[in-house]
Protein backbone atom coordinates (compact mmCIF):
# COMPACT_ATOMS: atom_id res chain seq x y z
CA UNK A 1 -37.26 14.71 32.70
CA UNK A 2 -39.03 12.83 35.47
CA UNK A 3 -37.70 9.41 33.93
CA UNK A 4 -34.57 10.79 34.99
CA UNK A 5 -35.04 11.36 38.29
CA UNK A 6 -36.94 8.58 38.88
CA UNK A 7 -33.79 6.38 37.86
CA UNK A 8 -31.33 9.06 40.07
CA UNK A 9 -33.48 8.04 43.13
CA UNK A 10 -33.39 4.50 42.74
CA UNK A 11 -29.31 4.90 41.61
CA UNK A 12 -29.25 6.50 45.27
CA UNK A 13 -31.60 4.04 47.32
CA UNK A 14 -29.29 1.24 45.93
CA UNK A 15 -26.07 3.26 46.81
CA UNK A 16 -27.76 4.22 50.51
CA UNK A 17 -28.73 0.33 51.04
CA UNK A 18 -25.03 -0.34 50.51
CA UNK A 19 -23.06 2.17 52.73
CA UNK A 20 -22.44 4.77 50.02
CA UNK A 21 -24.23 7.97 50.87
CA UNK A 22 -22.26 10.89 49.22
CA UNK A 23 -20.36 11.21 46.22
CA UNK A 24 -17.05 11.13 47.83
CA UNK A 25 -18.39 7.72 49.69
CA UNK A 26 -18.79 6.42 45.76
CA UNK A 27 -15.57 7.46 45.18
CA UNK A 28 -14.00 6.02 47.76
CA UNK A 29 -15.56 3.15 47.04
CA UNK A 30 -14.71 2.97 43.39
CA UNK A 31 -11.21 3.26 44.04
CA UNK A 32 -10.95 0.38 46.19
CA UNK A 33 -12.73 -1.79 43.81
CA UNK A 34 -10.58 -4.33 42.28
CA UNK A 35 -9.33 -3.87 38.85
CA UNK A 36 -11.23 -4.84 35.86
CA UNK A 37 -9.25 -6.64 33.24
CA UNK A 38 -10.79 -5.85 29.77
CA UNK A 39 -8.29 -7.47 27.73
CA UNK A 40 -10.56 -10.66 26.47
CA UNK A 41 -13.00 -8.07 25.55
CA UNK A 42 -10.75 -5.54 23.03
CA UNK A 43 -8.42 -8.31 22.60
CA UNK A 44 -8.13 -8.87 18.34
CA UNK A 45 -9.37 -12.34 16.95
CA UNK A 46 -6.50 -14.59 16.59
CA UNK A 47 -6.63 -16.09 12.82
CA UNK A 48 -10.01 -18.49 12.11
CA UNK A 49 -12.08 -17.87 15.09
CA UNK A 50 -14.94 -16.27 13.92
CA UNK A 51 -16.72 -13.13 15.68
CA UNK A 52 -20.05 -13.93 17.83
CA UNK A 53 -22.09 -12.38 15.69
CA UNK A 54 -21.00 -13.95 12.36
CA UNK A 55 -23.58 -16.04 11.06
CA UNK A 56 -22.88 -19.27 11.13
């Protein structure tokens, strides 16, 4: 249990040394993120590439 609070007051230095100091700071800031596009990520294999962890 103290791992975890350990790595909840570091999450929060981090968050304090850049400007975010409550949760609805974080959330403000997450929504004006930009956008992340996942599509090359979930995107199928197009036929004969092989996957990254295909042996070779």
């Amino acid at each position: 249990m103290n791992d975890i609070q350990d790595r909840i007051k570091r999450m929060w230095k981090y968050l304090n040394e850049n400007g975010i100091y409550t949760e609805e700071d974080l959330d403000k800031a997450l929504e004006k993120m930009p956008k992340l596009n996942i599509g090359i990520f979930v995107s199928p294999l197009k036929g004969g590439e092989k996957c990254v962890t295909e042996s070779r």
